[in-house]
Protein backbone atom coordinates (compact mmCIF):
# COMPACT_ATOMS: atom_id res chain seq x y z
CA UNK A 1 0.00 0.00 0.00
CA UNK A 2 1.56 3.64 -0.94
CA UNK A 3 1.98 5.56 1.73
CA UNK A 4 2.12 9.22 2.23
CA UNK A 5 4.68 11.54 0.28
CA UNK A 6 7.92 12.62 1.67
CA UNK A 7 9.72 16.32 1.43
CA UNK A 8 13.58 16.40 1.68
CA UNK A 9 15.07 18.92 4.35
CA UNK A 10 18.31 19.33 4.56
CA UNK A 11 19.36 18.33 8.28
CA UNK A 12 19.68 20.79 11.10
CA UNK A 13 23.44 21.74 12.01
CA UNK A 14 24.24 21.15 15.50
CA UNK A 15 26.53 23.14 17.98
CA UNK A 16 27.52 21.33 21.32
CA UNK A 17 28.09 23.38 24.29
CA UNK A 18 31.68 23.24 26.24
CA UNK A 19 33.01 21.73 27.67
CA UNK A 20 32.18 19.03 25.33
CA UNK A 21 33.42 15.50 25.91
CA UNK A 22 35.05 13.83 22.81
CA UNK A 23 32.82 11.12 23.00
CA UNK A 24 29.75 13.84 22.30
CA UNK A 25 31.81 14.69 19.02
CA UNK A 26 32.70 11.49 17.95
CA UNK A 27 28.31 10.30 17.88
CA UNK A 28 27.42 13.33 16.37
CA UNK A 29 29.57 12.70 13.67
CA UNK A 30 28.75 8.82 12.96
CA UNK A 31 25.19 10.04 12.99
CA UNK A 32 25.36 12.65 10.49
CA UNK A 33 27.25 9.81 8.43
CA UNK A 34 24.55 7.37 9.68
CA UNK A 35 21.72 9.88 8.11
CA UNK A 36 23.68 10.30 5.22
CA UNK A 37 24.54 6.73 4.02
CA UNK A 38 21.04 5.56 4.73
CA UNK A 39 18.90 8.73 3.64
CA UNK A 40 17.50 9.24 6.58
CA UNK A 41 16.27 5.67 6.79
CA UNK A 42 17.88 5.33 10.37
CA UNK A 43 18.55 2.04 11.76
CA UNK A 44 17.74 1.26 15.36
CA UNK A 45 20.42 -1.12 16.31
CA UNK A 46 23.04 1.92 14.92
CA UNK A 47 20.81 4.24 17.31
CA UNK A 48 21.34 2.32 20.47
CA UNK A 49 25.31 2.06 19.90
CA UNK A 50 25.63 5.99 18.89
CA UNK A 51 23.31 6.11 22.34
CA UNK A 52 25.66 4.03 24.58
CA UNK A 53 28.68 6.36 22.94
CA UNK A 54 27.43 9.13 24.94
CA UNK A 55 28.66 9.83 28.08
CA UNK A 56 25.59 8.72 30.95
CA UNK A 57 25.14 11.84 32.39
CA UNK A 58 23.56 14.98 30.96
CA UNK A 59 24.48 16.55 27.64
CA UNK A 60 25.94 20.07 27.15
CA UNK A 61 23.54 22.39 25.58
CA UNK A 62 23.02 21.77 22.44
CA UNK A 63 22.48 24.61 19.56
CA UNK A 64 20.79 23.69 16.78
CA UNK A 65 20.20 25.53 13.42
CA UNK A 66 17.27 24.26 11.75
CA UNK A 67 17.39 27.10 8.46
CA UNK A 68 19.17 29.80 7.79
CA UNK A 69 18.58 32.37 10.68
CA UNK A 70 16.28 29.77 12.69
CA UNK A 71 18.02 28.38 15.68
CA UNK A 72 17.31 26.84 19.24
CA UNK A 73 18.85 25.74 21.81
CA UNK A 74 18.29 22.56 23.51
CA UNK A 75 19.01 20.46 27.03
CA UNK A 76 17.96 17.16 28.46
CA UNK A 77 16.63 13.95 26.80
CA UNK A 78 15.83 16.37 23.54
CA UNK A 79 19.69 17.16 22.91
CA UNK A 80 20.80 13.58 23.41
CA UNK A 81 17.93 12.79 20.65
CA UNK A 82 19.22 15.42 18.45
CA UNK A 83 23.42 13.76 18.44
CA UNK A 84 22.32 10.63 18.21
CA UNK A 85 19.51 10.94 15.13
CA UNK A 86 21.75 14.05 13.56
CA UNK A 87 18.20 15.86 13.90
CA UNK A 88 14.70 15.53 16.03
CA UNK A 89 12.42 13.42 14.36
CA UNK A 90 13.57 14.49 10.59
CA UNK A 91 11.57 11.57 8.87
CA UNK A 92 8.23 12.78 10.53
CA UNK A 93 9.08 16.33 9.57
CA UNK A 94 9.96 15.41 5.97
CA UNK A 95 6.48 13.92 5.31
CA UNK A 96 4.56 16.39 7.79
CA UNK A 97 6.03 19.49 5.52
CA UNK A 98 4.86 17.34 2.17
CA UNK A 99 1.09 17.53 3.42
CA UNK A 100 1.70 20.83 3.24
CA UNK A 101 -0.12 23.18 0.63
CA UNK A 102 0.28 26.67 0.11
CA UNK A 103 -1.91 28.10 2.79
CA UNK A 104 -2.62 25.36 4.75
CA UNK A 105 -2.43 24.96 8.40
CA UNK A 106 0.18 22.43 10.13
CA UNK A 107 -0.95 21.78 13.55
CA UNK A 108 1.75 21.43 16.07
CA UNK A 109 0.03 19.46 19.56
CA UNK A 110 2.48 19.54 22.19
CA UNK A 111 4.98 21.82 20.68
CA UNK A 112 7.29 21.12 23.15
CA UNK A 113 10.16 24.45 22.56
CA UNK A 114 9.24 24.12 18.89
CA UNK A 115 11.55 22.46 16.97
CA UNK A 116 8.89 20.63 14.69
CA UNK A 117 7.34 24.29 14.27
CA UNK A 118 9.70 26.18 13.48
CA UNK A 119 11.82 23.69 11.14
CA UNK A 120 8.17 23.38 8.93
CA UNK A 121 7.94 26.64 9.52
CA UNK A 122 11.27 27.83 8.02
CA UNK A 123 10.95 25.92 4.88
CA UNK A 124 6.73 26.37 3.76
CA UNK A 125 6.71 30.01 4.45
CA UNK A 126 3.43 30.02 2.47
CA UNK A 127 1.89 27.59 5.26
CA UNK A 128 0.73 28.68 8.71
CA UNK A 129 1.66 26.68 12.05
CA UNK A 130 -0.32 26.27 15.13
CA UNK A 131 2.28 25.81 17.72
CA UNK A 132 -0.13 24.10 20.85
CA UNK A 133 2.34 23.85 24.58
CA UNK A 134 0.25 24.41 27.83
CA UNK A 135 3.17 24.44 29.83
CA UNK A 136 4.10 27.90 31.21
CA UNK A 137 8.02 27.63 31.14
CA UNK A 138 7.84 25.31 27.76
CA UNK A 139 5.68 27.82 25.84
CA UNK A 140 8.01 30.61 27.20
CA UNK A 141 11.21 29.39 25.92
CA UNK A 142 8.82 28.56 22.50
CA UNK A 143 8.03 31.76 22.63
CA UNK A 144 11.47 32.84 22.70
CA UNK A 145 12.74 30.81 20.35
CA UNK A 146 10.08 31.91 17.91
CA UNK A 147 10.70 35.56 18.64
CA UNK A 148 14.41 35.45 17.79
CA UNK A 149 13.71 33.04 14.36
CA UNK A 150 11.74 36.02 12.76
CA UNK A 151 8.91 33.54 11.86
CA UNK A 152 6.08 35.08 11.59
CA UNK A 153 3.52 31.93 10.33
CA UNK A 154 4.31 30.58 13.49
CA UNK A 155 0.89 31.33 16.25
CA UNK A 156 2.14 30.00 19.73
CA UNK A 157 -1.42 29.21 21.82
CA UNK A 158 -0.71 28.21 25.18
CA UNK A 159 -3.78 25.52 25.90
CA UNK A 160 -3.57 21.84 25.74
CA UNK A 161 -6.01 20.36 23.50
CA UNK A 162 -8.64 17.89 24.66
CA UNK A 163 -12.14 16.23 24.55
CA UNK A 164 -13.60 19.05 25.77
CA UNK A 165 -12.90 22.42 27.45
CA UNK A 166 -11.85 22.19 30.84
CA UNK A 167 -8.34 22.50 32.58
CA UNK A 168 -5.82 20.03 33.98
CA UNK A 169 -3.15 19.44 35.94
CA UNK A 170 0.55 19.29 34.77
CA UNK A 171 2.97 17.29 36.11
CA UNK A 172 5.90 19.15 35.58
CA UNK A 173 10.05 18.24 35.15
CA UNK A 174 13.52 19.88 35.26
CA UNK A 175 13.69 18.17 31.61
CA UNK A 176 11.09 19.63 30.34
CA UNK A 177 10.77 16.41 27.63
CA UNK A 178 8.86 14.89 30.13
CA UNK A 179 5.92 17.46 31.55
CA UNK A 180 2.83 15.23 30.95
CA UNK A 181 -1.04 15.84 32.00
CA UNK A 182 -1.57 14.68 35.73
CA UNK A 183 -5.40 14.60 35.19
CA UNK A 184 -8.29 16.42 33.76
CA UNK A 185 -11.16 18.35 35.37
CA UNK A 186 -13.53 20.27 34.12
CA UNK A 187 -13.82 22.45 37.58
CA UNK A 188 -11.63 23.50 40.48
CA UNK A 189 -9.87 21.03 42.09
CA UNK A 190 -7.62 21.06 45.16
CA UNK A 191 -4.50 22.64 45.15
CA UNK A 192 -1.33 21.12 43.46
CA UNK A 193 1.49 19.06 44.93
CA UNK A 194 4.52 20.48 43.98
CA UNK A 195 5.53 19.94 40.67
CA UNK A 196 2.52 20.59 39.45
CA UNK A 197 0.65 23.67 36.83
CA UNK A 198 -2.52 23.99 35.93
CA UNK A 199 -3.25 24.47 32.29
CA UNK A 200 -6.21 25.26 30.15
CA UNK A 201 -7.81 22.93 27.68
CA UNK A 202 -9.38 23.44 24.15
CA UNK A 203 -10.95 20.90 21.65
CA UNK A 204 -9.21 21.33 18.65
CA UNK A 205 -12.25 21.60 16.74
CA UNK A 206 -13.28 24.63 18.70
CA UNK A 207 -9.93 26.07 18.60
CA UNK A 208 -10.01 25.95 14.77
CA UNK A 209 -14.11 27.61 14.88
CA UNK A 210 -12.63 30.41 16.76
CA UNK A 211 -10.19 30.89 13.90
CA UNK A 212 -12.64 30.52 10.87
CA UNK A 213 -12.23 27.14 9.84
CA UNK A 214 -9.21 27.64 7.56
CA UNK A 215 -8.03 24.45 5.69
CA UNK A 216 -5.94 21.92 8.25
CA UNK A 217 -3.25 20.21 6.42
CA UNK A 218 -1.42 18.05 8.90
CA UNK A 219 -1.25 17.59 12.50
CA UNK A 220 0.97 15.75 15.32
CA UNK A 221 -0.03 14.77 17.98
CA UNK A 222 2.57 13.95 20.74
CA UNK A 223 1.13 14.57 24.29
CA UNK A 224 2.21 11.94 26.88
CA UNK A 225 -0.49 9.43 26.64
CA UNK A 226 -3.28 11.66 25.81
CA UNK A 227 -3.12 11.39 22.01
CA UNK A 228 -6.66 9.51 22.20
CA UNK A 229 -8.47 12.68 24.02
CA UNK A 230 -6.84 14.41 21.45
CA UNK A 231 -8.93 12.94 18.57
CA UNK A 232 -11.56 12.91 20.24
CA UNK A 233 -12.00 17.02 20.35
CA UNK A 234 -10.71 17.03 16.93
CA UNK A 235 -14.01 14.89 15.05
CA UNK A 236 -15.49 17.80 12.99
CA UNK A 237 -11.90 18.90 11.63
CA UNK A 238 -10.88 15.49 11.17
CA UNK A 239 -13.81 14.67 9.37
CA UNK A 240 -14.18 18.10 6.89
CA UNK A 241 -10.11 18.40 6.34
CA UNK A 242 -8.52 15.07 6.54
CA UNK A 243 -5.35 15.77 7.52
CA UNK A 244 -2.13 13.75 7.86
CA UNK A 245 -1.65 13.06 11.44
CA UNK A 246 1.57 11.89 12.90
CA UNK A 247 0.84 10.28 16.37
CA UNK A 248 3.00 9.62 19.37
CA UNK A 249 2.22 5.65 19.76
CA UNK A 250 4.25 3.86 22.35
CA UNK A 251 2.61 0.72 22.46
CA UNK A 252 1.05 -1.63 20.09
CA UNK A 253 -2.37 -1.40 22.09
CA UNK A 254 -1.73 1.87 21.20
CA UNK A 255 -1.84 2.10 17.66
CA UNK A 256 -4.50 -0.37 17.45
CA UNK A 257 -6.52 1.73 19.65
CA UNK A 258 -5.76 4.88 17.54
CA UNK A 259 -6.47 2.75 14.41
CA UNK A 260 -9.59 1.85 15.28
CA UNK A 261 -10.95 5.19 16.54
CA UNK A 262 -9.39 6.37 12.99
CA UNK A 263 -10.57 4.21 10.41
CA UNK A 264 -14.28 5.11 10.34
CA UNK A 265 -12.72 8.49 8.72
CA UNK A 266 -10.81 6.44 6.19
CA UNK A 267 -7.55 6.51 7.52
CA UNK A 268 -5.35 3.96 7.37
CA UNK A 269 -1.43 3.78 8.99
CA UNK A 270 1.91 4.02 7.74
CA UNK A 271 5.28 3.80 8.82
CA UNK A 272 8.21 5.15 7.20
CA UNK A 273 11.80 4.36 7.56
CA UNK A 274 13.44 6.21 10.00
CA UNK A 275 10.66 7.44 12.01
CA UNK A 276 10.98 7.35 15.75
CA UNK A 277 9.56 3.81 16.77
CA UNK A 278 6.73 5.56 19.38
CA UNK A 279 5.63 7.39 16.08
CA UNK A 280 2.62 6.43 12.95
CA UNK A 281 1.47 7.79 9.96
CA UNK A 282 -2.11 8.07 9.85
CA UNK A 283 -3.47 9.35 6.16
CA UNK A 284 -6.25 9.06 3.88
């Protein structure tokens, strides 16, 4: 079965922090080989041994230029991703940017500091990107990051997106990778433990209303679990626009669950090569 189409971008040059230990050097460099030799089609087994190169502990910063004049800097679990894959989920952003057409909206669901956003971004300047992250320190360094890239298609909206409109609770992290959604409430609960933000939550489909129903292109989805409740606030768009979705599926009860909920709209899953293995393809 054919699956979606796939752009080519050329991968994002990265800067390591110093001190930098030689080891750090020597994986960056067999992955950018690694990405070259197989196209981008990474290999997993090469991925665990440029992994187990690193050094255990955390990574330097790590600057990375995704275009000309769009940068970002990145810590944590995110900058070992970025050595060790030469790039942050390139595949995904290769066929997300492909979905693309000239004034179409790319959806961005858990924009995290907004690589995905701002590397579409940077290349279909006649697109527009909805860059979702409920997380108050997140979204600000988004925000900052967006602000010094000069990219103006680029809407940061600080909600969560949901079944329904409520709030919820954020469980939060000094690696900001892993902030996920404690619960969800449509009223006042009690106070949080430490650790803890409470965020506001939209249905996509009423988020896109309030903006006048413009033409949805593609959208990922990658929110700790909550991918499902995603969907689920998303049933009028999904069903008018049929966009490419690229999911955040960690298990296979998982993607059968998503595949199910998705099929009655006639999509139907993909995988590509080199695709992060928590991540599908869902098109039409």
């Amino acid at each position: 079965m054919t699956g979606p189409r796939s752009a080519t971008l050329p991968r994002p040059a990265l800067r390591v922090g110093r001190p930098a230990p030689v080891r750090v050097g020597l994986a960056h460099g067999l992955a950018r080989a690694h990405a070259r030799i197989t196209r981008g089609s990474l290999s997993s087994p090469v991925l665990a041994v440029l992994d187990r190169v690193l050094p255990r502990g955390p990574l330097p910063p790590v600057a990375a230029t995704l275009a000309p004049g769009v940068s970002l800097r990145v810590e944590g679990a995110l900058a070992r991703t970025a050595v060790v894959a030469a790039g942050h989920e390139h595949r995904e952003a290769e066929i997300l940017t492909a979905a693309l057409r000239p004034g179409g909206v790319f959806v961005d669901v858990g924009a995290h500091v907004g690589w995905l956003s701002l590397l579409i971004a940077a290349h279909r300047p006649d697109t527009f990107v909805w860059a979702l992250e409920p997380v108050p320190l997140t979204a600000d360094a988004l925000g900052a990051n967006l602000a010094a890239s000069g990219l103006s298609t680029v809407e940061l909206i600080r909600v969560a997106a949901g079944p329904r409109r409520a709030s919820a609770w954020f469980t939060t992290h000094p690696d900001s990778s892993f902030a996920h959604q404690s619960d969800i409430d449509p009223v006042r609960g009690a106070l949080p433990e430490t650790g803890e933000v409470r965020c506001p939550v939209l249905p996509l489909d009423e988020l896109w209303a309030h903006r006048g129903w413009p033409r949805v292109d593609a959208v990922k989805v990658d929110v700790e679990g909550a991918e499902p409740d995603v969907l689920r606030g998303a049933t009028t768009l999904l069903t008018r626009d049929r966009p490419l979705l690229v999911v955040d599926a960690p298990t296979g009860y998982a993607r059968a669950d998503l595949a199910e909920r998705l099929a009655p709209l006639g999509y139907r899953q993909h995988r590509a090569p080199g695709m992060h293995p928590r991540n599908i393809v869902f098109h039409v």
